[in-house]
Protein backbone atom coordinates (compact mmCIF):
# COMPACT_ATOMS: atom_id res chain seq x y z
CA UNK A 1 -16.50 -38.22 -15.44
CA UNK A 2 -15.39 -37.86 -11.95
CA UNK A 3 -11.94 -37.70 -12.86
CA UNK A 4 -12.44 -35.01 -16.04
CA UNK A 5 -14.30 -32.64 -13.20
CA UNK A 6 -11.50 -33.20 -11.29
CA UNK A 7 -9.11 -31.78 -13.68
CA UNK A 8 -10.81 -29.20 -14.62
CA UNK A 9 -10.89 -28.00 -11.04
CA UNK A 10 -7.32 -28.70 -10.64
CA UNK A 11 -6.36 -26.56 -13.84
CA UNK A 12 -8.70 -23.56 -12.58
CA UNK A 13 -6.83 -23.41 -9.54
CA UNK A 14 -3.74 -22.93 -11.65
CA UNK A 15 -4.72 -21.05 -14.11
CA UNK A 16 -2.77 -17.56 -14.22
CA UNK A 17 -5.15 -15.31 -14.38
CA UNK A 18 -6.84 -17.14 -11.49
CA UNK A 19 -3.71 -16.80 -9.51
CA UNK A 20 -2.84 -13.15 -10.55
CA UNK A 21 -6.65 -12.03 -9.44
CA UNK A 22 -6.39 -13.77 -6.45
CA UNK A 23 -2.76 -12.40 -5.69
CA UNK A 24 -3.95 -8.67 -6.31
CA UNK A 25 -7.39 -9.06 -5.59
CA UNK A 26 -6.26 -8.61 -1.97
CA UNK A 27 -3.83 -5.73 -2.31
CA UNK A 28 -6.83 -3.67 -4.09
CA UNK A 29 -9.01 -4.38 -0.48
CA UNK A 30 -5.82 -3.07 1.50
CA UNK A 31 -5.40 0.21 -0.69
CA UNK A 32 -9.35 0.36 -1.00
CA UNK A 33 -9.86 0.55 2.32
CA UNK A 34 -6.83 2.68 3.95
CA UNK A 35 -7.29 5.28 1.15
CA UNK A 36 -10.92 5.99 1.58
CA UNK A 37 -9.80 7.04 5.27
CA UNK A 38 -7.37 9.53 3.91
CA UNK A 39 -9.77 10.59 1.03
CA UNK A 40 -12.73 11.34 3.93
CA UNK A 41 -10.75 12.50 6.56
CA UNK A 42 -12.76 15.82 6.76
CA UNK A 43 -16.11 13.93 7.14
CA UNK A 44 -14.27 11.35 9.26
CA UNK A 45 -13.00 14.32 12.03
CA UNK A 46 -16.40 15.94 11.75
CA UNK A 47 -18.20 12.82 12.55
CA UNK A 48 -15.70 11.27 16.04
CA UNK A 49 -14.32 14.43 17.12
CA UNK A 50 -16.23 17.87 18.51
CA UNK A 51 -17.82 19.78 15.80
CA UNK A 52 -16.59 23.39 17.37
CA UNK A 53 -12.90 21.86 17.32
CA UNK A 54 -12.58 21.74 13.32
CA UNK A 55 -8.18 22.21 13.13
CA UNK A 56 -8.07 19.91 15.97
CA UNK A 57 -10.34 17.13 14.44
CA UNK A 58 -8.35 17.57 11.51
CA UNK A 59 -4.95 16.58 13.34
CA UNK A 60 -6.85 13.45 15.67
CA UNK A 61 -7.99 11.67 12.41
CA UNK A 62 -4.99 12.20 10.61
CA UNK A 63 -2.77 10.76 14.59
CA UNK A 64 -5.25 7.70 14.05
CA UNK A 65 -4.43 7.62 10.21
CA UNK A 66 -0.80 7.32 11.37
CA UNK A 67 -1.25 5.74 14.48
CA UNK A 68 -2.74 2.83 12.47
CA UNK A 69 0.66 1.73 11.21
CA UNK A 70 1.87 1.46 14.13
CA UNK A 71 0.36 -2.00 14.42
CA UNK A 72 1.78 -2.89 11.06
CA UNK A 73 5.24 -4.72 12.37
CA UNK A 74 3.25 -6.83 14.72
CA UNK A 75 1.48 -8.27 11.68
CA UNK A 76 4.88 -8.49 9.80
CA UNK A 77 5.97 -10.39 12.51
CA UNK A 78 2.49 -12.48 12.72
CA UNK A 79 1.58 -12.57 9.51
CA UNK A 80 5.37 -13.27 8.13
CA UNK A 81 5.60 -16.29 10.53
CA UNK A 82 2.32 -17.57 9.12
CA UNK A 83 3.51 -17.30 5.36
CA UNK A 84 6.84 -18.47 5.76
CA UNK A 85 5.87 -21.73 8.05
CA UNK A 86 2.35 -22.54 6.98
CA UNK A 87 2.48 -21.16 3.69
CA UNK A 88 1.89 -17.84 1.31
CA UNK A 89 -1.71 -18.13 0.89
CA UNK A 90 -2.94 -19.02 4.66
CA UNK A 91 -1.43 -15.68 5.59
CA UNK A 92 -2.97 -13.79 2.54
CA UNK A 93 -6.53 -15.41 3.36
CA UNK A 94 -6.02 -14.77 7.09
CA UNK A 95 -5.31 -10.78 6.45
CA UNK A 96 -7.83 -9.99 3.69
CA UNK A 97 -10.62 -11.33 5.89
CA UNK A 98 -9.37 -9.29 9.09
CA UNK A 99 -8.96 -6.03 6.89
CA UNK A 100 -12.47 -6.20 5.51
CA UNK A 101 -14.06 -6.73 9.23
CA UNK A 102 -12.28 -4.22 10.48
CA UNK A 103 -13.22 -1.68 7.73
CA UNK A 104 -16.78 -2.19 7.70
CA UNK A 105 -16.80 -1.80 11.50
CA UNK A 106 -15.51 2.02 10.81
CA UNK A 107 -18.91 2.50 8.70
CA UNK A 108 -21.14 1.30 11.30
CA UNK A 109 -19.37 3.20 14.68
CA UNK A 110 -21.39 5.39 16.14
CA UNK A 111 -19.79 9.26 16.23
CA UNK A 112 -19.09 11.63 18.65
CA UNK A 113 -22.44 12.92 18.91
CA UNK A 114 -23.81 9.52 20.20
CA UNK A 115 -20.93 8.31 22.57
CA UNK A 116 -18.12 10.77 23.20
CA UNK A 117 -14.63 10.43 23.53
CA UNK A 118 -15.29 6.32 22.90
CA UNK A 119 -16.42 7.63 19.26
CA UNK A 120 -12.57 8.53 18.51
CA UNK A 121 -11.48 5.45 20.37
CA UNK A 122 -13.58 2.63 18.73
CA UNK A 123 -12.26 4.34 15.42
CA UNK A 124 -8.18 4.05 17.01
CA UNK A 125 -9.07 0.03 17.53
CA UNK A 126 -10.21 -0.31 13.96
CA UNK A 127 -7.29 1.26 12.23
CA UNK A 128 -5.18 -0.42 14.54
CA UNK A 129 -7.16 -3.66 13.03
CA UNK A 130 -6.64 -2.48 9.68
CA UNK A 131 -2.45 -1.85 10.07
CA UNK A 132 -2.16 -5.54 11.55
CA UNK A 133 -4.24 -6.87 9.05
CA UNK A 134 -2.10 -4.84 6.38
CA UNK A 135 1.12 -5.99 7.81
CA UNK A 136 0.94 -9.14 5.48
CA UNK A 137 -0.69 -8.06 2.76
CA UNK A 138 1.35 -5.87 0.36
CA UNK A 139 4.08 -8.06 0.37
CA UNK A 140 2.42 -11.17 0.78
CA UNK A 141 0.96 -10.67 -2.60
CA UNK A 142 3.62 -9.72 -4.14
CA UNK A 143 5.34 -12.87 -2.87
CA UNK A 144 2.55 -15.22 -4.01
CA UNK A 145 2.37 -13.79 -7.52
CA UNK A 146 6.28 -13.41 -7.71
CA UNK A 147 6.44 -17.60 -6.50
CA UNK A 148 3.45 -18.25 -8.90
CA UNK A 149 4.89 -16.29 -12.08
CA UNK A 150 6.89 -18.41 -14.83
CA UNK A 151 10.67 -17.58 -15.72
CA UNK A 152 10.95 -14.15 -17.53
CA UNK A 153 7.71 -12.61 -16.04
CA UNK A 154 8.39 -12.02 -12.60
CA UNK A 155 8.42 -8.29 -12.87
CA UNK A 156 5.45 -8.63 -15.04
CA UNK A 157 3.05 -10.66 -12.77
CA UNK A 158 4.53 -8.36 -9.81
CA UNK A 159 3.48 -5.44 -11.26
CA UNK A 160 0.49 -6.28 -12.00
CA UNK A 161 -0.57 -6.20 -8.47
CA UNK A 162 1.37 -2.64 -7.96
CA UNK A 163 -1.12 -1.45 -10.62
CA UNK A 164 -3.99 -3.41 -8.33
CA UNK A 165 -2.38 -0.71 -5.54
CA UNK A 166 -3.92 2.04 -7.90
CA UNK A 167 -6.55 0.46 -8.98
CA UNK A 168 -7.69 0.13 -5.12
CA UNK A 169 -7.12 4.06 -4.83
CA UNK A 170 -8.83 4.85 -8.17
CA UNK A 171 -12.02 2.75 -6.84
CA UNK A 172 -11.86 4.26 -3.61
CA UNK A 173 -11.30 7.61 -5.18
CA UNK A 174 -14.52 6.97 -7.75
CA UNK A 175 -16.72 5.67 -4.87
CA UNK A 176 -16.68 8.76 -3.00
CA UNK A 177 -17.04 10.79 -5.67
CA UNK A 178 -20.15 9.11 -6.60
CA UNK A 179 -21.36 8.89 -3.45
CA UNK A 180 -20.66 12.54 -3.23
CA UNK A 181 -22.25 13.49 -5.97
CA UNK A 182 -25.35 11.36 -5.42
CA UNK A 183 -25.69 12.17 -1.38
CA UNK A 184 -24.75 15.62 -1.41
CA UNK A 185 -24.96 17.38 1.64
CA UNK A 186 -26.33 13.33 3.28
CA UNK A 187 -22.57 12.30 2.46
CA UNK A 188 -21.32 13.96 5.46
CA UNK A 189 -24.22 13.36 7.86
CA UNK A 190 -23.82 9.94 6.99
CA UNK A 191 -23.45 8.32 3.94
CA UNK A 192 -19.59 8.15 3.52
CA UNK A 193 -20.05 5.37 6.19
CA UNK A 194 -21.62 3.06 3.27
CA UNK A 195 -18.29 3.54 1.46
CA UNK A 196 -16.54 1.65 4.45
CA UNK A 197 -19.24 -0.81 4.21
CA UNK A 198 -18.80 -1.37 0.91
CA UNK A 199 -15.04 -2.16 1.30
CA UNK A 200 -15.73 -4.20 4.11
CA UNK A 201 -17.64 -6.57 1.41
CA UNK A 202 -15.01 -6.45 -1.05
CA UNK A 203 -12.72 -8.74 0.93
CA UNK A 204 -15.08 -11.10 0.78
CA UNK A 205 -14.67 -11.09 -2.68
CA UNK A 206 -10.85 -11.43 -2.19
CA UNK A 207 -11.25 -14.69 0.61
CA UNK A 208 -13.24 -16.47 -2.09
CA UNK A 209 -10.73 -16.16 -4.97
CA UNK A 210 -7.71 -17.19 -2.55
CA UNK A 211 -9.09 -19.87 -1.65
CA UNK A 212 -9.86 -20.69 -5.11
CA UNK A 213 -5.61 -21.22 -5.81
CA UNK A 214 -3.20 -23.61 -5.15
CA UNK A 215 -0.04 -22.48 -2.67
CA UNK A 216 3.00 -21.09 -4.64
CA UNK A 217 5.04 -23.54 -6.47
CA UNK A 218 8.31 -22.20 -4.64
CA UNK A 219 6.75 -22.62 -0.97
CA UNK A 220 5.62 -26.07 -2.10
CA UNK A 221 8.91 -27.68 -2.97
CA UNK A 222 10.20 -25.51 0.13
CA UNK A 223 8.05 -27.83 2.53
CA UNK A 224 8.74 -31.24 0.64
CA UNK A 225 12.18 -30.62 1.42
CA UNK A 226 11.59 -29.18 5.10
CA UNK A 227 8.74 -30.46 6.42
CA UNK A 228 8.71 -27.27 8.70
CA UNK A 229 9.89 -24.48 6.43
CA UNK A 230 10.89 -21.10 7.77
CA UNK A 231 13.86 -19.62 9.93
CA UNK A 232 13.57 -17.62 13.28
CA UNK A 233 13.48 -13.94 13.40
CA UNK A 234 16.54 -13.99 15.17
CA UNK A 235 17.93 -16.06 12.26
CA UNK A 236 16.41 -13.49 10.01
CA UNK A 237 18.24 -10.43 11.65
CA UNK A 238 21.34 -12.22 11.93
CA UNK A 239 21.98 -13.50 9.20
CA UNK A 240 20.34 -10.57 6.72
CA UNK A 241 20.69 -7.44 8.56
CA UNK A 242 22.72 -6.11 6.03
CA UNK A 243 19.56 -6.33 3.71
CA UNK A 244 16.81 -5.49 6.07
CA UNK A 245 18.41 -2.18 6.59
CA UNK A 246 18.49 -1.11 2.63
CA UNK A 247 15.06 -2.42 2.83
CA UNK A 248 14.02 -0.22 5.38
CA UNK A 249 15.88 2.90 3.97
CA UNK A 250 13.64 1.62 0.52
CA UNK A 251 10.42 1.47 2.36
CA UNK A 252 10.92 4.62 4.18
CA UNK A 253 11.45 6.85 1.15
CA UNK A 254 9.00 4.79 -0.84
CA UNK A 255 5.98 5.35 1.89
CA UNK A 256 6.52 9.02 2.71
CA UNK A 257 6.30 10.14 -1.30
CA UNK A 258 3.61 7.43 -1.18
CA UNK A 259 1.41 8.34 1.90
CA UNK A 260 2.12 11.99 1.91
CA UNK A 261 0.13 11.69 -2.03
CA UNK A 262 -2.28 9.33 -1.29
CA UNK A 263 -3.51 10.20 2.33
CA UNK A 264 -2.89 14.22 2.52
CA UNK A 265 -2.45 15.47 -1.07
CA UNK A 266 -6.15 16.11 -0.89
CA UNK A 267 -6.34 18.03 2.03
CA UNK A 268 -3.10 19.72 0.62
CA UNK A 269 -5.15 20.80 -2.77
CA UNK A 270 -7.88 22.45 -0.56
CA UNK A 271 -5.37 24.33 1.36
CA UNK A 272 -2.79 25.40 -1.37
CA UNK A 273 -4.61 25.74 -4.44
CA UNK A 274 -8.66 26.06 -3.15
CA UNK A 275 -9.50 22.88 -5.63
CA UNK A 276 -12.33 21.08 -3.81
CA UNK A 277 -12.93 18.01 -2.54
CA UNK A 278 -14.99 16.42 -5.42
CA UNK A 279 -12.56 17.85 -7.96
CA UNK A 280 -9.44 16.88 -6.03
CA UNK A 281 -10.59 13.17 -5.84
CA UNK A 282 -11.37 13.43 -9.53
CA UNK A 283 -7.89 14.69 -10.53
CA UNK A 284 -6.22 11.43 -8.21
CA UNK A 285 -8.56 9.33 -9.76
CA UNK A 286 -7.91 9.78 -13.27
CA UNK A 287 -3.79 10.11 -12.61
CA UNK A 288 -4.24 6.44 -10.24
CA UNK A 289 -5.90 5.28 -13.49
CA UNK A 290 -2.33 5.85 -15.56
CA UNK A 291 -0.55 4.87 -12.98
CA UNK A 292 -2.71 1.31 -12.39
CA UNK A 293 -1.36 0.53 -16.17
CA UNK A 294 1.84 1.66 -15.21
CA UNK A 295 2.10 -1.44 -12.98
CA UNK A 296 2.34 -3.76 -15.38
CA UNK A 297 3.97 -1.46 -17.91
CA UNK A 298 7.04 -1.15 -15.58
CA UNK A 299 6.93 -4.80 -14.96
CA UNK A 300 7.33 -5.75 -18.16
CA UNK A 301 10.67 -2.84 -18.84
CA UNK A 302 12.23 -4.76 -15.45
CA UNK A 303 11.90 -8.14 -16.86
CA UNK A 304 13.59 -6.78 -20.49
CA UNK A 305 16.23 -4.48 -18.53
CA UNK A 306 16.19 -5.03 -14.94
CA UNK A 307 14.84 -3.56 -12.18
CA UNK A 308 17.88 -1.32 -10.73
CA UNK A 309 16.95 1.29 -13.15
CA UNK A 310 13.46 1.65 -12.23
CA UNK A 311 14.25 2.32 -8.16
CA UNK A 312 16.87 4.50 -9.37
CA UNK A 313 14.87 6.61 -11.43
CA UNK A 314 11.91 6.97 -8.85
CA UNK A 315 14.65 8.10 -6.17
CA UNK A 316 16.25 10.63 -7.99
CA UNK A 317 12.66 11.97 -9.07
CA UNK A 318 11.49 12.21 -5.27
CA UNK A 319 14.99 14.15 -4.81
CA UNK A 320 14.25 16.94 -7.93
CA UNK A 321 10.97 16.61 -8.29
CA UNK A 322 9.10 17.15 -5.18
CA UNK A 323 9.87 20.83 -4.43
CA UNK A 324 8.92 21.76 -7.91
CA UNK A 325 5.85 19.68 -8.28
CA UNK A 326 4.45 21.41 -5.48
CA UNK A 327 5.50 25.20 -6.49
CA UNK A 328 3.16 23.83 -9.25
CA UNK A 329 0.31 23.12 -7.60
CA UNK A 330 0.91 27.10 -5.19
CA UNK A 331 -0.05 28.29 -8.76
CA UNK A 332 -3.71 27.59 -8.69
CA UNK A 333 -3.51 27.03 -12.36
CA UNK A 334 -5.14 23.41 -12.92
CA UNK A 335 -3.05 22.53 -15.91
CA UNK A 336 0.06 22.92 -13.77
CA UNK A 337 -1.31 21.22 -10.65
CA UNK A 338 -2.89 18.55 -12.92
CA UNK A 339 1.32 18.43 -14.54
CA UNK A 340 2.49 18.23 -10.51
CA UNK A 341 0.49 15.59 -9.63
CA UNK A 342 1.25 13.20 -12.76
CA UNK A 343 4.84 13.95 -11.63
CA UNK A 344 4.38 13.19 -8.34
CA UNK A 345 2.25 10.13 -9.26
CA UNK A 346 5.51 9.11 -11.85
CA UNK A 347 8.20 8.90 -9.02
CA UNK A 348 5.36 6.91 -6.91
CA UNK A 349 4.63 4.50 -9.44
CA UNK A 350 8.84 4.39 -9.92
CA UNK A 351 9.46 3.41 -6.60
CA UNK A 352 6.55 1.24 -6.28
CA UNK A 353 8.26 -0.77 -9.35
CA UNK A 354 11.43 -1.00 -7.02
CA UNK A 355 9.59 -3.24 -5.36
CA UNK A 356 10.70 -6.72 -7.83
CA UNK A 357 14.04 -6.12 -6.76
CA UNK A 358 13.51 -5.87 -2.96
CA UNK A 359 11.27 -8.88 -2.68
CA UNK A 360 13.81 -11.15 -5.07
CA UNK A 361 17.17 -10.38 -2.44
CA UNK A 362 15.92 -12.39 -0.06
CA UNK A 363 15.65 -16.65 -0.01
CA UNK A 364 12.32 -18.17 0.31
CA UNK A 365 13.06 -19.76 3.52
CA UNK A 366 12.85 -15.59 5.26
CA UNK A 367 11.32 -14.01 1.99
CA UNK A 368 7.53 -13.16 3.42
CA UNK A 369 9.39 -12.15 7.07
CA UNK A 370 12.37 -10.72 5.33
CA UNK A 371 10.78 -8.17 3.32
CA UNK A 372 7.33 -7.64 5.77
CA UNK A 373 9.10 -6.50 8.82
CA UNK A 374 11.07 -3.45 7.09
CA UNK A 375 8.10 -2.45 4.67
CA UNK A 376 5.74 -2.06 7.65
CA UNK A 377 8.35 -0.64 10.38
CA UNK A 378 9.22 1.62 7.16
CA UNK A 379 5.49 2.79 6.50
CA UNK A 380 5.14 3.01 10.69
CA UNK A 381 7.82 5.36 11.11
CA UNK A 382 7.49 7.15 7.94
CA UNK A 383 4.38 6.48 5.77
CA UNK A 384 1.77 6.59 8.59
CA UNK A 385 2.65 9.79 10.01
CA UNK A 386 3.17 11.31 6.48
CA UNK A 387 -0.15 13.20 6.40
CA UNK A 388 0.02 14.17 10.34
CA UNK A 389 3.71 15.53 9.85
CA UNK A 390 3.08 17.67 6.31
CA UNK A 391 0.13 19.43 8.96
CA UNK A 392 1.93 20.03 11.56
CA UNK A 393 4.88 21.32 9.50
CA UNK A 394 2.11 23.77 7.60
CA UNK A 395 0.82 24.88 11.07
CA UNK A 396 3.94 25.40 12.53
CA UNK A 397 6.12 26.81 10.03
CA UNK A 398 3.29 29.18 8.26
CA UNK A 399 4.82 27.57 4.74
CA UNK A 400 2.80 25.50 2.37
CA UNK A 401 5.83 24.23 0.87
CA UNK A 402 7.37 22.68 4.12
CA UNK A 403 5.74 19.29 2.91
CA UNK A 404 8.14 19.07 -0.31
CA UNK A 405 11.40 19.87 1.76
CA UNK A 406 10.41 17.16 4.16
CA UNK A 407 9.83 14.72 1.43
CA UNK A 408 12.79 15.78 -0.26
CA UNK A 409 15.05 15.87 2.86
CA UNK A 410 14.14 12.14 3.43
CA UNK A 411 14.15 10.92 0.13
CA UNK A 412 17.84 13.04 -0.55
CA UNK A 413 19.17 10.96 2.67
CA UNK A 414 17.89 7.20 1.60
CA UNK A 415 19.08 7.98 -2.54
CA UNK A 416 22.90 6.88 -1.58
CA UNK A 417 21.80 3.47 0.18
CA UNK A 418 18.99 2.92 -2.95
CA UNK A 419 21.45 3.62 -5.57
CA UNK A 420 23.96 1.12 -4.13
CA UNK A 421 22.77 -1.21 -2.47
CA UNK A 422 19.82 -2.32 -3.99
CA UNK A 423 21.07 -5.08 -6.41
CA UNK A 424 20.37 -6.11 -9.82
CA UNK A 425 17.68 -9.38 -9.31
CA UNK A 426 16.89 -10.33 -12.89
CA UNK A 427 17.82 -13.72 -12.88
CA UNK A 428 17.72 -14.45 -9.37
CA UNK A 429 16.33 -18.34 -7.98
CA UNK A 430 13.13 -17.44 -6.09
CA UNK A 431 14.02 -20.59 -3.96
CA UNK A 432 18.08 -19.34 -2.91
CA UNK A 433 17.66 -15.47 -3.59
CA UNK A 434 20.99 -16.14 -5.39
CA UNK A 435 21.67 -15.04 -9.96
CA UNK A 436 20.90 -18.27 -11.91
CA UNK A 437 23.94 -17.16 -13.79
């Protein structure tokens, strides 16, 4: 009987939709929690900054938005050590529990009525929380499920937790709009902070299903043959500069069209077009719900034709596309700004799939390091201070459109490197990062 329970237990912890869940449940914590910032950063400025300083509010939450990120290569650096020596899920656990501390603290920090200036800086040391916490995550998971997934479904099982990326924005997205809806005018007095609490408890959700997994098969035979797996970042840079750099130029283009949708596009809507807040969030929300299915959808086309064509696609869309996606929304007209956003929200999800090739270029010996450290300097440098940038670039330059020619100016100067030099990976051994054939 003993033995029988045993089993059992032993095949739940290996069972693929056990893994999958626990891979992405994770990821949808990370994007829960960093886009509700970005969807409440008018409450959020109101609430730790001076009431009478409204434009200047505006620009402090989106600096601690950015500044955030900033903490993001430290936990590469932690976080990637952790993974790569002491294995994928000890990392994973480690960072989902972190994020959803850190989070809740946000809905329980007293504002700038009650304390002052410390308001805004209690707020600074809980994104900074969040971005260290985050450092590990996105690609952690997609490591685990990638090292988890069986021959011919890598793309498949890795997309699956870019669509939990959307999903985590899409519940985000619905949970202030029905707390909006139900609080009314309370939601800014107050009650967006139960949103942050909320996310806070989701992680705890995540911890208990990570723990409920075994450690990737590919890390497992890793530390059976070295007892202490995992190289030295200086090995890392050494010996794979080459690749961290096309990673980085990946990352860069991939957060700015990311972040620039996700954590200003709805102040943008408000400014350019007059849509409000409620019906901007509903608008992402339904579009994050397509694009959540796209996940997997893309996943599946990679593992049947590769993956080159996917990045490929989404960088030549951020390059064309941009510019006219937001002449679209200048209209006002909602069926063209609801048209702008899907394309927008197409050369997102495109990129996002370029993603399964990144991760598979690199061995497993440097894979968590190898790919952390670019994707968060990336997002630092370029994702984080997405929202605070498109501002500035409004208030400066007097032109609603100066967004798009940023994002396009960026995106036109990484498309060489990701048409090149980002490599073909179907086929690839997880273990050597080298073609099976």
């Amino acid at each position: 009987m003993t033995e029988t329970v045993s089993k059992d237990r032993e095949a739940r912890r290996r069972s693929p939709a056990r893994i999958v869940l626990a891979g992405a449940a994770g990821n949808f914590v990370e994007w829960f929690d960093f886009t509700l910032y970005g969807f409440s950063a008018a409450v959020i400025a109101a609430t730790f900054f001076p009431a009478d300083q409204a434009s200047a509010a505006l620009l402090g939450t989106f600096a601690i938005y950015g500044v955030a990120f900033v903490a993001r290569p430290l936990g590469a650096v932690v976080f990637g050590r952790i993974g790569d020596r002491l294995g994928r899920r000890t990392a994973l656990t480690a960072s989902v529990l972190l994020m959803g501390a850190a989070t809740a603290a946000i809905g329980l920090l007293p504002g700038w009525a009650s304390i002052g200036v410390a308001a805004p800086a209690l707020l600074l040391v809980c994104r900074l929380l969040q971005g260290f916490s985050a450092g590990g995550e996105y690609t952690g998971a997609m490591t685990f499920s990638a090292e988890h997934a069986p021959p011919g479904r890598r793309a498949l099982w890795m997309g699956l937790v870019v669509g939990s990326t959307m999903l985590g924005v899409t519940g985000a997205t619905l949970t202030v709009v029905l707390f909006q809806a139900v609080a009314g005018d309370a939601f800014a007095a107050g009650g967006w902070r139960w949103t942050f609490v909320i996310g806070g408890l989701l992680s705890l959700v995540a911890l208990v299903l990570r723990l409920g997994v075994d450690e990737t098969p590919v890390f497992t035979e890793l530390r059976e043959d070295e007892p202490k797996p995992g190289r030295s970042f200086g090995y890392l840079l050494r010996t794979y500069w080459r690749s961290l750099l096309v990673l980085l130029c990946y990352f860069g283009v991939t957060g700015v069209v990311t972040h620039m949708f996700l954590g200003y596009m709805p102040t943008y809507l408000g400014q350019a077009a007059g849509v409000s807040s409620s019906a901007a969030l509903t608008i992402i929300t339904v579009l994050t719900l397509f694009a959540a299915v796209g996940g997997p959808v893309f996943g599946a086309v990679g593992d049947r034709i590769g993956r080159r064509p996917l990045v490929r696609a989404g960088a030549i869309g951020a390059v064309v596309l941009t510019v006219p996606a937001y002449l679209l929304i200048g209209t006002r007209s909602m069926p063209a700004i609801v048209l702008a956003m899907f394309a927008l929200l197409l050369v997102v999800s495109l990129l996002g799939a370029g993603a399964m090739a990144v991760l598979e270029m690199l061995p497993a010996d440097v894979r968590f390091s190898g790919v952390a450290l670019p994707y968060n300097v990336a997002y630092a440098v370029f994702a984080g201070t997405a929202p605070l940038v498109s501002q500035l670039l409004v208030d400066t330059s007097g032109s609603l459109l100066a967004p798009a020619f940023y994002a396009t100016a960026l995106a036109l100067l990484g498309l060489p490197v990701i048409l090149r030099a980002i490599p073909e990976t179907r086929g690839i051994d997880l273990r050597t990062g080298v073609a099976t054939s």
